[in-house]
Protein backbone atom coordinates (compact mmCIF):
# COMPACT_ATOMS: atom_id res chain seq x y z
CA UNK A 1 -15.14 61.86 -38.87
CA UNK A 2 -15.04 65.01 -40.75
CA UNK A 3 -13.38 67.11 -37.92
CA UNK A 4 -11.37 64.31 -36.78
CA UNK A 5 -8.11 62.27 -36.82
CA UNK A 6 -7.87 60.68 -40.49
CA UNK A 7 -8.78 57.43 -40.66
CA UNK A 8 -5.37 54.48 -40.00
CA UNK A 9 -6.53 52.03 -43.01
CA UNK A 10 -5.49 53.76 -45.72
CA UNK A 11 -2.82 55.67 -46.53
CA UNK A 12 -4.61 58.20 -47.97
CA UNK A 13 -8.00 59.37 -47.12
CA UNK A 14 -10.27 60.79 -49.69
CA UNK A 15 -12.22 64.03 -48.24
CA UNK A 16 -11.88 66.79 -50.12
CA UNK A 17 -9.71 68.53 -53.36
CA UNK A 18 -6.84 66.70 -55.22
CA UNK A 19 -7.20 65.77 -58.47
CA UNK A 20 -9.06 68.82 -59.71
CA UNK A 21 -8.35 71.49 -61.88
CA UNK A 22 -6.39 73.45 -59.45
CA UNK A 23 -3.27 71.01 -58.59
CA UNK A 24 -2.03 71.45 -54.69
CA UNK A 25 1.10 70.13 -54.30
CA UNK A 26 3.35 70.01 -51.00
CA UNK A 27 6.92 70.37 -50.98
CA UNK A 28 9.94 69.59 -48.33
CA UNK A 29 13.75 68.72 -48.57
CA UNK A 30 16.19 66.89 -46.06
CA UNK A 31 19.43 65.47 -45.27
CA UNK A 32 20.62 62.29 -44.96
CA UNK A 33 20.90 61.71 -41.10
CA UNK A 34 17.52 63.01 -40.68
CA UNK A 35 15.47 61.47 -43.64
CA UNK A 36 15.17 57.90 -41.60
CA UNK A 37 13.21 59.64 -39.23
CA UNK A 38 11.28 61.88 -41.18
CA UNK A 39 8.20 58.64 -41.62
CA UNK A 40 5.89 60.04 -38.98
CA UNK A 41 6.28 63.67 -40.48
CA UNK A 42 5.88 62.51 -44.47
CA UNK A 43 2.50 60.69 -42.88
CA UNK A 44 1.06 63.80 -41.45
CA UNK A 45 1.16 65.24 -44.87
CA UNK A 46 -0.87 62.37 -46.74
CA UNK A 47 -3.31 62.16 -43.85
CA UNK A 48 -4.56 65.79 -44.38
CA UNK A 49 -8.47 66.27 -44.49
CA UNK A 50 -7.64 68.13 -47.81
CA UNK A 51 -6.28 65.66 -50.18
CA UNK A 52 -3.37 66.57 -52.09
CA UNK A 53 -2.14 66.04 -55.86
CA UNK A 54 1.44 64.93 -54.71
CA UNK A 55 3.85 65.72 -51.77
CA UNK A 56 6.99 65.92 -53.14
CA UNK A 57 10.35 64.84 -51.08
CA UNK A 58 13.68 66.93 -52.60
CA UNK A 59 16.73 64.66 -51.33
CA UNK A 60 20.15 66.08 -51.29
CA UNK A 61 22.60 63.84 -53.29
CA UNK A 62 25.59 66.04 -51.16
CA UNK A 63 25.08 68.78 -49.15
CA UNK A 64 26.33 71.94 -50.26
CA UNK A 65 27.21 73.22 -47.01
CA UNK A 66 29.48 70.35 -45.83
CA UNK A 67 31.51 70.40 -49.22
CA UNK A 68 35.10 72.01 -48.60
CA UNK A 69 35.59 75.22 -50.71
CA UNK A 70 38.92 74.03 -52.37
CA UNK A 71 36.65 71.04 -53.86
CA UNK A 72 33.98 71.35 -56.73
CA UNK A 73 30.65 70.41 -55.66
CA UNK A 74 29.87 67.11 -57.14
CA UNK A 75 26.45 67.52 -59.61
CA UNK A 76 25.86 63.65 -60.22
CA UNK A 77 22.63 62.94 -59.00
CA UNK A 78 21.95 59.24 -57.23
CA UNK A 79 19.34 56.68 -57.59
CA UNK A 80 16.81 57.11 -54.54
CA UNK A 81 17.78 53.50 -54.08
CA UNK A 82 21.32 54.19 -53.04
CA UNK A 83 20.09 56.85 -50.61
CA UNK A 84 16.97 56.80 -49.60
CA UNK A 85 15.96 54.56 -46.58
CA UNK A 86 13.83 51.73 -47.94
CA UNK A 87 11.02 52.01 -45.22
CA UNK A 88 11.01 55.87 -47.10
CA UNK A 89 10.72 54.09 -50.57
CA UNK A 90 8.10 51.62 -49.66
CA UNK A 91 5.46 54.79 -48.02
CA UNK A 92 6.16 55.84 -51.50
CA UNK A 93 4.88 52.71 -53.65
CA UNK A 94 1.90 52.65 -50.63
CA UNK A 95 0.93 56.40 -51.30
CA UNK A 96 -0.23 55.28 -55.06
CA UNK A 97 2.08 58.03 -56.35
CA UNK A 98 1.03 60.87 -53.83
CA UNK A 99 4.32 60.89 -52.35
CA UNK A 100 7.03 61.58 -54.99
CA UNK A 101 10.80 61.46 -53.67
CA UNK A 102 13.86 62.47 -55.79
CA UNK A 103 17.52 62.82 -55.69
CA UNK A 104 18.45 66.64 -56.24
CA UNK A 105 21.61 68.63 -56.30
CA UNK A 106 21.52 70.62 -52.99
CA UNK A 107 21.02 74.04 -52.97
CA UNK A 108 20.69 74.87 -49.60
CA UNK A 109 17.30 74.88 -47.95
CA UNK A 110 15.57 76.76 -50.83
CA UNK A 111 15.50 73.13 -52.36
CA UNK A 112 12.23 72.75 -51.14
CA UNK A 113 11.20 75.35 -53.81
CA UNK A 114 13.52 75.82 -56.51
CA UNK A 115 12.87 71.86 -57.70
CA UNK A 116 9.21 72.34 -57.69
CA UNK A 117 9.02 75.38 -59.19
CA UNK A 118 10.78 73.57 -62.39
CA UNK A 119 8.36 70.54 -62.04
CA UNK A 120 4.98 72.23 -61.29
CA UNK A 121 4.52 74.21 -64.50
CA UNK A 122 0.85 75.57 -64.29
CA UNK A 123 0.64 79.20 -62.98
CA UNK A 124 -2.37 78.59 -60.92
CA UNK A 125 -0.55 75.56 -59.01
CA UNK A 126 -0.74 75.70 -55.02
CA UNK A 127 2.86 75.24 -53.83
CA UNK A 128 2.68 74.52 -49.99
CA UNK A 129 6.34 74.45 -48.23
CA UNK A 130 7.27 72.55 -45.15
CA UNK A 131 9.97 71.57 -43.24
CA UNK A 132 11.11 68.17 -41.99
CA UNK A 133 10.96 68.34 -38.39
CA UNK A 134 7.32 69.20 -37.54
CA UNK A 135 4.45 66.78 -37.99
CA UNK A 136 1.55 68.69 -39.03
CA UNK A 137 -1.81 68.96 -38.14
CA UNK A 138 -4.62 67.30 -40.77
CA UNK A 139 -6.26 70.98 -40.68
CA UNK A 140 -2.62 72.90 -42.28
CA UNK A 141 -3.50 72.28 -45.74
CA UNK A 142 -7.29 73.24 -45.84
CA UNK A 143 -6.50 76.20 -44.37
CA UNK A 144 -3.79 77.49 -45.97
CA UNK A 145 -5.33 76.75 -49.34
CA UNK A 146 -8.94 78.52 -47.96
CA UNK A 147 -6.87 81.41 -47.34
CA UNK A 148 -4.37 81.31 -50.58
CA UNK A 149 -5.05 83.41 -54.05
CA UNK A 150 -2.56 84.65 -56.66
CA UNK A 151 -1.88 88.34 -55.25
CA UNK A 152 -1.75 87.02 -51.53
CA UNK A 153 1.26 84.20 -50.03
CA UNK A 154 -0.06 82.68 -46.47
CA UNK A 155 1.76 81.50 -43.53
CA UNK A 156 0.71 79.62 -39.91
CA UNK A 157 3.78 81.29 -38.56
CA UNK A 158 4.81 85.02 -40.06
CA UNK A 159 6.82 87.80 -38.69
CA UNK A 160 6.90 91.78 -38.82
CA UNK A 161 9.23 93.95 -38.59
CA UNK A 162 8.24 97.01 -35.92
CA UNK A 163 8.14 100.35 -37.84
CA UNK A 164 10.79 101.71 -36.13
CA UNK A 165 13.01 99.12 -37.88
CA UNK A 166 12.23 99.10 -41.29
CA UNK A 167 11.02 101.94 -43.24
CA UNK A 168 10.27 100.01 -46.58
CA UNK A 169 10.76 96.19 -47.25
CA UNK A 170 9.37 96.57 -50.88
CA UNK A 171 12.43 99.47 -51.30
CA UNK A 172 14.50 96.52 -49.28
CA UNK A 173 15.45 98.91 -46.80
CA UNK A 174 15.82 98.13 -43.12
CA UNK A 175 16.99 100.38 -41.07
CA UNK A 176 18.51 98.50 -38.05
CA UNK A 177 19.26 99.66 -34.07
CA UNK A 178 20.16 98.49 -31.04
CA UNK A 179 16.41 97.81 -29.91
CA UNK A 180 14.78 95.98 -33.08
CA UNK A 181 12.44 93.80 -32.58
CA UNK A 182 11.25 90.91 -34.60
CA UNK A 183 7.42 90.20 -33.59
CA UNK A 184 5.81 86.86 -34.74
CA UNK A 185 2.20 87.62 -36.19
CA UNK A 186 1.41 84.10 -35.10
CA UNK A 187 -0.27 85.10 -32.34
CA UNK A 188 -1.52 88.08 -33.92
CA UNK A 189 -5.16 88.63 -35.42
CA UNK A 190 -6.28 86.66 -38.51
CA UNK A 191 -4.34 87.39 -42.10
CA UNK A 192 -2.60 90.44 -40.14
CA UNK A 193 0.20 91.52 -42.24
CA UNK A 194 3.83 90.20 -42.64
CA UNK A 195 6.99 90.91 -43.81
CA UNK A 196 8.42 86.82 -43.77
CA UNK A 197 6.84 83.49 -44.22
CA UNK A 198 7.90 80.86 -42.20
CA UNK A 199 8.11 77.33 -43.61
CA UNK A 200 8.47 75.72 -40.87
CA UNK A 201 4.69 75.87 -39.71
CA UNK A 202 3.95 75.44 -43.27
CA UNK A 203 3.01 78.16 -45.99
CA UNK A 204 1.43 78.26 -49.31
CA UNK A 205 2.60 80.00 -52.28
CA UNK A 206 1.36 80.25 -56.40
CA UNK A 207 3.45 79.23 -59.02
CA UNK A 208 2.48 82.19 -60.88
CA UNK A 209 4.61 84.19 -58.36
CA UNK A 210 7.81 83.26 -59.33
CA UNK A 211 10.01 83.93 -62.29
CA UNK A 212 12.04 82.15 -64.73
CA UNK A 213 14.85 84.73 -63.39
CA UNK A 214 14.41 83.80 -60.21
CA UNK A 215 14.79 80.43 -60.17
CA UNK A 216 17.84 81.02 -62.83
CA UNK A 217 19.18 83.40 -59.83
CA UNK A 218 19.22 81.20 -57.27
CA UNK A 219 20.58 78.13 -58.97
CA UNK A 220 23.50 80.24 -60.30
CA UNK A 221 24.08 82.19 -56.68
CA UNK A 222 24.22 78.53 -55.54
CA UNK A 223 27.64 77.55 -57.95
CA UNK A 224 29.02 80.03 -55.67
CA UNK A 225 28.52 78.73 -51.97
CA UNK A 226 32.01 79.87 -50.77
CA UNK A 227 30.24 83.81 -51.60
CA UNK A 228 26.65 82.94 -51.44
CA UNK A 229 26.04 80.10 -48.70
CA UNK A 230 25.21 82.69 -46.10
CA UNK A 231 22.08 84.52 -47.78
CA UNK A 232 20.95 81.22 -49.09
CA UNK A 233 20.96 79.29 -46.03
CA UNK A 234 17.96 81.97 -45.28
CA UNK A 235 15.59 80.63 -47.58
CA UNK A 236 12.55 82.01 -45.84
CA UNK A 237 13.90 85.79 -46.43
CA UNK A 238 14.93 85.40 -49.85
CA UNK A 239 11.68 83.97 -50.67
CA UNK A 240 9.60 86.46 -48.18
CA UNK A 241 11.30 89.77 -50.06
CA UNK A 242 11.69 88.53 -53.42
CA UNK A 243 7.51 88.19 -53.07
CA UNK A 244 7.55 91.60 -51.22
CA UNK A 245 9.64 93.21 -54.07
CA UNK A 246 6.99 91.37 -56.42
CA UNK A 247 4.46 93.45 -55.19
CA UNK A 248 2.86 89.90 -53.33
CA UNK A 249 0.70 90.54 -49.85
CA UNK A 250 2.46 88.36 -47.04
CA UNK A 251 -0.44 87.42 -44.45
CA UNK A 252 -0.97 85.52 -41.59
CA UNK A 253 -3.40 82.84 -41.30
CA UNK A 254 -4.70 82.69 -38.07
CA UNK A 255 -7.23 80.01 -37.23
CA UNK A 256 -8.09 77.77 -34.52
CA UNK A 257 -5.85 75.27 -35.80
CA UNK A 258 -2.65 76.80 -35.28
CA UNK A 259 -2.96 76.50 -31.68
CA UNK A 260 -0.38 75.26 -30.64
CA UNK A 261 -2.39 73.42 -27.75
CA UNK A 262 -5.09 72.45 -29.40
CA UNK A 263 -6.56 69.04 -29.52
CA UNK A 264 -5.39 68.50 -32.98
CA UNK A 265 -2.15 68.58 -33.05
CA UNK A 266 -1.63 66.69 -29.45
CA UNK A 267 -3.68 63.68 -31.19
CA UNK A 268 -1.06 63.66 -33.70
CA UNK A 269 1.70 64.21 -30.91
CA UNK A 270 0.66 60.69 -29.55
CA UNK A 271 0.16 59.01 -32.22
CA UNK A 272 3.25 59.25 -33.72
CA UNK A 273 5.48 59.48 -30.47
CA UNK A 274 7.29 62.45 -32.53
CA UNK A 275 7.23 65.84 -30.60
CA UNK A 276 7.05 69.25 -32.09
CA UNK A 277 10.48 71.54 -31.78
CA UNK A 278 7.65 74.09 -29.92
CA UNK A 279 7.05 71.31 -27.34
CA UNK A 280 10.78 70.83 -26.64
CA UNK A 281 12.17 73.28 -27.39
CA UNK A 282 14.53 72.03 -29.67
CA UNK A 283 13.80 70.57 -33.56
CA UNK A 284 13.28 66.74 -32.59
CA UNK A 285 15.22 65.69 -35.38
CA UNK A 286 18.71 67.44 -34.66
CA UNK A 287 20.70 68.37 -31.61
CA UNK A 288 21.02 71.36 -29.69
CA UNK A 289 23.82 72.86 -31.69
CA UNK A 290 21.66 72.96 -34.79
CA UNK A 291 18.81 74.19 -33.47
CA UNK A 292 19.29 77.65 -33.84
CA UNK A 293 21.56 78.32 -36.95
CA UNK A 294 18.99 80.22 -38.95
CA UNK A 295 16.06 81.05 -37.44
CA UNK A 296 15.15 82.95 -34.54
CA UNK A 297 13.77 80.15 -32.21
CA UNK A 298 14.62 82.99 -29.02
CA UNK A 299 12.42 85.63 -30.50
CA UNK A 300 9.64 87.09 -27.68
CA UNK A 301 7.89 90.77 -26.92
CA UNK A 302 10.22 92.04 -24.87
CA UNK A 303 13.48 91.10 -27.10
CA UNK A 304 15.51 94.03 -26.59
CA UNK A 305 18.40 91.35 -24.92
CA UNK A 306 17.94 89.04 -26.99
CA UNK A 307 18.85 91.45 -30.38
CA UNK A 308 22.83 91.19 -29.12
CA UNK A 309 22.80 87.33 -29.33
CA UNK A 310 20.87 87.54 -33.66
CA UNK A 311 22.62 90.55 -34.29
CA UNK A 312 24.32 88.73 -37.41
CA UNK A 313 21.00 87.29 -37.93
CA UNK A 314 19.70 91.30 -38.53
CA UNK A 315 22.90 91.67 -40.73
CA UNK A 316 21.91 88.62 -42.76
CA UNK A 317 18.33 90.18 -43.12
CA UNK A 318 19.48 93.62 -44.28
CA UNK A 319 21.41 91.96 -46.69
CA UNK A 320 19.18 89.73 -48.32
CA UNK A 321 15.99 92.12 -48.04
CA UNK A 322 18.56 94.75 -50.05
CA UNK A 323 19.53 91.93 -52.58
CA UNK A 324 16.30 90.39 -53.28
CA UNK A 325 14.40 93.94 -53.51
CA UNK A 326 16.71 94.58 -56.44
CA UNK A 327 15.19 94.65 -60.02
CA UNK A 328 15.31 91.32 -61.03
CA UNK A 329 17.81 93.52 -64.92
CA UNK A 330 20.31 94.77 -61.78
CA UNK A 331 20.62 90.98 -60.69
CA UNK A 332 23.83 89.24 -60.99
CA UNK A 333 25.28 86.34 -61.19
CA UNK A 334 27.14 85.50 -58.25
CA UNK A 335 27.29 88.49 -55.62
CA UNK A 336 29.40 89.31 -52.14
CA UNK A 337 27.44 90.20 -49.56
């Protein structure tokens, strides 16, 4: 059925796109104790009533963050055979080369962009990010592509800033007290404005808005953990003001699919036993400690208490929003903040 679950007998399900002259591709990373569970979520991507070109899988040969500071991060890059699960690898030969998964050098969470950014040449190329903990509904990637052009990056789930607390994020200022409020656009009108993306829920981005410099940036900033680890572990800000600096419209897409109720994604809920981190509160594929480490799961209207609990999360936003919003000539290297 057009509006419908995709069908179970094959793996992927010919509707519409893919193939054409506009390539959509999808994009996600991992880690190694999560990527045996990640089937159900990898599934939810090749069953989407849009058809894709590829979804690509980034895989971590180390990470980053669990290699000790005295030690240099090891850059030899594995076979997928000698880490990735072979139930992984087999979805892959089954997907008739729709699902692509490499072995990467880590560089934080922004490896679900920087790699694809370096495969995925053409300028007009759809770049959709995702995470690995949500399993999406068959609706995410018609809509986000409907709603995606070259001035204009789209997100299911999208914050602002209130006025009060920033007074420019293109001049990367944000001016921070003790009452700041972050407030999600998710459940705001349609394509309302935003100042971050949100990967998590999905959102789709143009190769054409990214620079050779940035992608140089990051993998360089990313030698440098020990200094840079913190602002990169915050992928979704140093994308969201690197586009804002690049003169890119943030939106929200708001459309009956993102409900987070709706019919669609509790079909997929059941089918695939795997519940979303919305429905439990927690991501379903890591513990309670790790929940929260760099996004602001606790964010609501009336947040005033809940600013002294992500005050370093602020601090880590007023740093990278001041970083990023830099001319890309005043860039450097590796960078304190």
């Amino acid at each position: 059925e057009e509006g419908g679950a995709p069908r179970r007998g094959c793996l992927l399900n010919p509707r519409r796109g893919g193939s054409g002259e506009q390539r959509i591709v999808v994009s996600l990373t991992t880690t190694h104790d999560r990527i045996p569970s990640i089937g159900p979520v990898l599934e939810s991507l090749l069953f989407q009533h849009h058809v894709l070109d590829v979804v690509y899988l980034w895989v971590p040969n180390r990470l980053r963050r669990e290699t000790p500071p005295h030690m240099k991060f090891d850059r030899t890059v594995s076979h997928p055979e000698s880490i990735v699960p072979e139930k992984i690898l087999e979805l892959q030969t089954r997907s008739m080369g729709r699902l692509v998964v490499r072995v990467v050098v880590d560089l934080g969470p922004i490896t679900k962009l920087i790699p694809i950014l370096e495969a995925e040449q053409a300028l007009n190329t759809i770049i959709i990010l995702v995470d690995d903990d949500f399993v999406y509904s068959p609706l995410l990637v018609q809509e986000l592509v409907r709603f995606s052009n070259p001035r204009t990056a789209v997100g299911v789930s999208t914050f602002t800033l209130k006025h009060d607390s920033v007074h420019d994020v293109r001049d990367g200022v944000l001016r921070s007290t003790e009452n700041n409020c972050m407030r999600y656009t998710a459940v705001s009108a349609h394509q309302s404005e935003a100042h971050v993306l949100e990967a998590y829920l999905g959102i789709a981005l143009q190769r054409s808005m990214f620079t050779d410099a940035f992608i140089s940036h990051v993998i360089a900033s990313a030698e440098n953990w020990t200094d840079n680890g913190p602002w990169l572990l915050a992928d979704d800000l140093v994308v969201s003001f690197f586009l804002n600096a690049s003169g890119v419209e943030l939106r929200n897409v708001r459309t009956t699919f993102v409900d987070r109720e709706s019919a669609g994604y509790a079909a997929v809920y059941a089918e695939t036993g795997l519940r979303s981190h919305h429905d439990t509160g927690v991501d379903p594929l890591t513990d309670q400690d790790e929940c929260c480490t760099n996004k602001p799961t606790g964010f609501d209207f009336n947040c005033d208490a809940n600013m002294r609990r992500y005050r370093k999360y602020y601090k880590k936003l007023r740093e990278v929003s001041v970083y990023m919003a830099q001319p890309q000539a005043a860039w450097k290297t590796r960078t304190e903040l």
